[in-house]
N, C-alpha and C. Protein backbone atom coordinates (compact mmCIF):
# COMPACT_ATOMS: atom_id res chain seq x y z
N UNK A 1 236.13 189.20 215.21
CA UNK A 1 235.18 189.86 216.08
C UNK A 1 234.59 191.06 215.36
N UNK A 2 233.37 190.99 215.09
CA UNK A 2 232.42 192.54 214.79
C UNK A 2 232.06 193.19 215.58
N UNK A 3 232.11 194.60 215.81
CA UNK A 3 232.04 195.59 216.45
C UNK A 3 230.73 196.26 215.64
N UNK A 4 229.71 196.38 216.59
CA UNK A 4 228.60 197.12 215.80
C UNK A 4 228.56 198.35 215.87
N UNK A 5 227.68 198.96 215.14
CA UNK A 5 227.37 200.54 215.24
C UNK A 5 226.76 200.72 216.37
N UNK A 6 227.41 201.73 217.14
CA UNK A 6 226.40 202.19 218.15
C UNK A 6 224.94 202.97 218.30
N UNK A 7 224.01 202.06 218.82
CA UNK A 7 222.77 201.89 218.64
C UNK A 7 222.09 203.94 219.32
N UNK A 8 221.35 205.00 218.73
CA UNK A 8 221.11 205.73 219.82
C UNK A 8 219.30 205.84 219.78
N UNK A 9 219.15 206.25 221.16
CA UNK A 9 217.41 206.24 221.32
C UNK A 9 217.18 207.93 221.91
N UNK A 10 216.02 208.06 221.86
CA UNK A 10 215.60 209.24 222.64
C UNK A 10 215.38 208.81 224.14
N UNK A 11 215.43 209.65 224.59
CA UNK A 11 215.06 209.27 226.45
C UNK A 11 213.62 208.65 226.95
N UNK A 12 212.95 209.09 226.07
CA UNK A 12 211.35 209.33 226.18
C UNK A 12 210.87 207.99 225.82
N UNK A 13 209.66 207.01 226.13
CA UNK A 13 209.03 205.80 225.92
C UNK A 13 208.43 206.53 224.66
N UNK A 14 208.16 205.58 223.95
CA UNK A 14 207.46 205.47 222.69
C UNK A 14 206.17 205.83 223.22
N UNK A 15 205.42 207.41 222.38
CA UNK A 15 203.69 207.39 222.98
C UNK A 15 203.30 206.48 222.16
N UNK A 16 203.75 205.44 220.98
CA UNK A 16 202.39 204.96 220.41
C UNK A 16 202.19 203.34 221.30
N UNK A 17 203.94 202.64 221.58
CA UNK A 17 203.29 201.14 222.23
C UNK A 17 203.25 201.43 223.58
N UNK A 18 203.94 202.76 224.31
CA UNK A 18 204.24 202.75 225.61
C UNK A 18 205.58 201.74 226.40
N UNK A 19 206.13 201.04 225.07
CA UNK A 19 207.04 200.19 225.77
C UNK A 19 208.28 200.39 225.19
N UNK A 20 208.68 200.58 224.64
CA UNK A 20 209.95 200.65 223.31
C UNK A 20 210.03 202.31 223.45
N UNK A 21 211.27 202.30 222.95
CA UNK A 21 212.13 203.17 222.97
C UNK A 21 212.69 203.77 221.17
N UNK A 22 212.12 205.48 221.01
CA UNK A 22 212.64 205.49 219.91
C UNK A 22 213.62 205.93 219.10
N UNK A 23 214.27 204.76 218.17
CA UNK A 23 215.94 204.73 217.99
C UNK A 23 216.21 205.33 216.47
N UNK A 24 217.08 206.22 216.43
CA UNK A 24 217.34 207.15 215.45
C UNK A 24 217.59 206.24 213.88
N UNK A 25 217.15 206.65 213.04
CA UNK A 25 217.93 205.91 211.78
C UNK A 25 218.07 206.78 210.95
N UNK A 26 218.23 206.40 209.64
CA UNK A 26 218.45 207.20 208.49
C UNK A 26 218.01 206.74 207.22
N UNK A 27 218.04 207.36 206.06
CA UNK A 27 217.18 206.51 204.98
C UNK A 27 218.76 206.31 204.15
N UNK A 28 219.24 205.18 203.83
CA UNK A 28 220.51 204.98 203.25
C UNK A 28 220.90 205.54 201.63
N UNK A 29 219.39 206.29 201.25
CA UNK A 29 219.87 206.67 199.93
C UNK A 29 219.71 208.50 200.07
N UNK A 30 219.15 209.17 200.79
CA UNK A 30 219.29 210.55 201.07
C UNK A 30 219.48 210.99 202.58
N UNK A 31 219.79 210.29 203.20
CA UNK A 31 220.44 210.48 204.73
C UNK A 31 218.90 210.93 205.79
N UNK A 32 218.07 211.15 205.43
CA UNK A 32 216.45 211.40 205.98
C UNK A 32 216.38 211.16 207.41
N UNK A 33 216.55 211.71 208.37
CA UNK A 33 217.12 211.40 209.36
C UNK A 33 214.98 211.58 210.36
N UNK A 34 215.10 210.16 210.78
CA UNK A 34 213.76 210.34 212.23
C UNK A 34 213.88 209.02 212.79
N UNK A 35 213.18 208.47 213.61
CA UNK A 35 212.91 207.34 214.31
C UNK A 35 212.02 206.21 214.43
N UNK A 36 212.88 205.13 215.01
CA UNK A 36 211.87 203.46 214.72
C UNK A 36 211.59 203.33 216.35
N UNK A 37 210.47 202.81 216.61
CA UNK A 37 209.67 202.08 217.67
C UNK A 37 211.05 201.14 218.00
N UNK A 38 211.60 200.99 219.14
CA UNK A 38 212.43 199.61 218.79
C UNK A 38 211.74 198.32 219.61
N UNK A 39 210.83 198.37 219.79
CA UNK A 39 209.98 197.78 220.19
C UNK A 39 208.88 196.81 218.96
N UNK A 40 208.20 198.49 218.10
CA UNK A 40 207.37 197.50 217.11
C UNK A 40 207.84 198.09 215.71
N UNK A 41 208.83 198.34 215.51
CA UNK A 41 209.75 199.07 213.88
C UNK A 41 208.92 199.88 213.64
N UNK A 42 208.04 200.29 213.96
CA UNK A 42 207.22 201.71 213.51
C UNK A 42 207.83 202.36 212.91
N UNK A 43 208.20 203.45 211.80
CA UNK A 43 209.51 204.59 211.70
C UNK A 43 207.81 205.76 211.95
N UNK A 44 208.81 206.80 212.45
CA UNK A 44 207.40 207.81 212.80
C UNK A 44 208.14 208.95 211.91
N UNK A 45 206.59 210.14 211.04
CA UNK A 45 207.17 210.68 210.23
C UNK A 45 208.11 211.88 210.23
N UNK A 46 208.34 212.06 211.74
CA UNK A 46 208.85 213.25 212.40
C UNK A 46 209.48 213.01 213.96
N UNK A 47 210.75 213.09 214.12
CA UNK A 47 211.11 212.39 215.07
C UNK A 47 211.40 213.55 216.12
N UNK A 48 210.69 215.29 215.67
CA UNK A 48 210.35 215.91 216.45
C UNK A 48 209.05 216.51 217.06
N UNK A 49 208.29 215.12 216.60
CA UNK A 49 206.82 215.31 216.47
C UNK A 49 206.00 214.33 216.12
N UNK A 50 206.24 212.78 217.26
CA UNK A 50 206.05 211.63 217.13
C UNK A 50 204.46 211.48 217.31
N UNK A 51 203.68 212.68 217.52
CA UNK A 51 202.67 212.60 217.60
C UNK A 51 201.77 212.87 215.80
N UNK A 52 202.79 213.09 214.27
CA UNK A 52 202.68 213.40 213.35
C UNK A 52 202.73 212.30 212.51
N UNK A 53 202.46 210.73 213.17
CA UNK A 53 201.75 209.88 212.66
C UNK A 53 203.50 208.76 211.93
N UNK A 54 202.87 208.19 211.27
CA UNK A 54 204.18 206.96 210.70
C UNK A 54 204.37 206.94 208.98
N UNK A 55 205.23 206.41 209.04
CA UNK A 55 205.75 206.52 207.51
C UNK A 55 205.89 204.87 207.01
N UNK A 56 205.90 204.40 205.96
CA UNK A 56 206.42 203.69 205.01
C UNK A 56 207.34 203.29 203.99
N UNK A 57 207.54 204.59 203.44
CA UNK A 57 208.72 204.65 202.35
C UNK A 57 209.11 206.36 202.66
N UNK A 58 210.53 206.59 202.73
CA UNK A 58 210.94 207.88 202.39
C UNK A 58 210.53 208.88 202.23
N UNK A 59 210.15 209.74 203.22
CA UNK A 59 208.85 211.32 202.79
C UNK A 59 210.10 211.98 201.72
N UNK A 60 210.96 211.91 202.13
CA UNK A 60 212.39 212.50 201.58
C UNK A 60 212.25 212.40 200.21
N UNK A 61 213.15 210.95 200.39
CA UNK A 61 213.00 210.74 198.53
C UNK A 61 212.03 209.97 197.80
N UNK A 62 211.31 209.12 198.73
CA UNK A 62 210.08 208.45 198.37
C UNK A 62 210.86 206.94 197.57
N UNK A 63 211.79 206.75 197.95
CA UNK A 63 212.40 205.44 197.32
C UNK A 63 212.96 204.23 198.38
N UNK A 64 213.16 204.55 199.42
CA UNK A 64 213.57 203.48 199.94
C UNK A 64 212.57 203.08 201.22
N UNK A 65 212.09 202.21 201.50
CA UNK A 65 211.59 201.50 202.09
C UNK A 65 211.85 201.64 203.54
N UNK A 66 210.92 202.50 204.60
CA UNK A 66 211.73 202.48 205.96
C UNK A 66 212.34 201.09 206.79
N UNK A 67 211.76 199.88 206.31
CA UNK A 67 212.75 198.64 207.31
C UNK A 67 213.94 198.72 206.60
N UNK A 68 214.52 199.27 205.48
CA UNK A 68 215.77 199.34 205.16
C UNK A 68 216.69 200.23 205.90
N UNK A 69 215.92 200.97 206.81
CA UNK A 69 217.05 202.66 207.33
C UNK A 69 217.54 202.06 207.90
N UNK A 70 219.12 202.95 208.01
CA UNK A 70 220.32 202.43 209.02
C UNK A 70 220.05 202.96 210.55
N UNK A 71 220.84 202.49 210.95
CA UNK A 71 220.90 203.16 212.36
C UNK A 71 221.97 204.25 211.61
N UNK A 72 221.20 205.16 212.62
CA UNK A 72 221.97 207.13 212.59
C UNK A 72 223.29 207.08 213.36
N UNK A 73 223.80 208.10 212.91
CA UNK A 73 225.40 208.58 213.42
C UNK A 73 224.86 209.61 214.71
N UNK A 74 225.44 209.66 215.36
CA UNK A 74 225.66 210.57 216.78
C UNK A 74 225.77 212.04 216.07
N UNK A 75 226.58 212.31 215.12
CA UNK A 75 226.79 213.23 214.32
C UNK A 75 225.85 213.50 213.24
N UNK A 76 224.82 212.65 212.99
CA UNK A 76 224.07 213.36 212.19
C UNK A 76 222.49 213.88 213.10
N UNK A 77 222.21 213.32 214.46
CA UNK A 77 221.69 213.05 215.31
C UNK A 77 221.80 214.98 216.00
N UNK A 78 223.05 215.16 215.95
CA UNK A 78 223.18 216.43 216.25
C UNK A 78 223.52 217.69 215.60
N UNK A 79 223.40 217.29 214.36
CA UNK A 79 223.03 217.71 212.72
C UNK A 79 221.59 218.53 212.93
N UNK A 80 220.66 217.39 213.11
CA UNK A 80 219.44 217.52 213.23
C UNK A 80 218.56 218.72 214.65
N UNK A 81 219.71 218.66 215.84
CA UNK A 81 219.12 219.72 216.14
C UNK A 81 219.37 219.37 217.89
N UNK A 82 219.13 217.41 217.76
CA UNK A 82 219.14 216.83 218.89
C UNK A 82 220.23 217.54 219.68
N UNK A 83 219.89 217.99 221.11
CA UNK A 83 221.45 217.54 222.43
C UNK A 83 221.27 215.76 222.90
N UNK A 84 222.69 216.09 223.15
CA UNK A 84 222.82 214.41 224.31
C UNK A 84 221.56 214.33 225.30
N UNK A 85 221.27 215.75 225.77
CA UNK A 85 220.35 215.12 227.09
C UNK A 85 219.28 214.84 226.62
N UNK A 86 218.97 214.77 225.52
CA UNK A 86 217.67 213.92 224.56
C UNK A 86 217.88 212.68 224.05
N UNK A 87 219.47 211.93 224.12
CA UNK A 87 219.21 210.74 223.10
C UNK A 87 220.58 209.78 224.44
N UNK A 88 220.33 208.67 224.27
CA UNK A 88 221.46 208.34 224.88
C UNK A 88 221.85 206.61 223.96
């Protein structure tokens, strides 16, 4: 039996599809911590400022490819600045 990582989102609907929900990740080679559409994989370039447009590859390190990011830790989630009553 596999036990997955637990998945986390912000509370808030996605402003760009209006339907999806956006879920924390990370960039697996410098830890780059913002959010995917989970709706349309969007990664947006600021996941405190989803109105600051979308990304492609790593603003960070510029090497890894955002459909590669992991899903984020709870702990790095609140690293970043997040409370619980923002992400569940």
């Amino acid at each position: 039996m596999q036990i997955d990582k637990p998945k986390w989102d912000l509370k808030i609907v996605c402003p760009h599809c209006e339907q999806g929900f956006p879920t924390f990740v990370s960039c697996p080679n410098c830890s780059y911590l913002t959010v995917q559409c989970n709706e349309t994989g969007d990664t947006f370039l600021n996941p405190n400022n989803l109105m600051a447009g979308f990304v492609d590859i790593c603003p960070n390190c510029n090497k890894i490819d955002t459909n590669k990011f992991i899903i984020a830790d709870s702990e790095d989630i609140l690293k970043a600045g997040f409370t619980k009553d923002e992400y569940e």
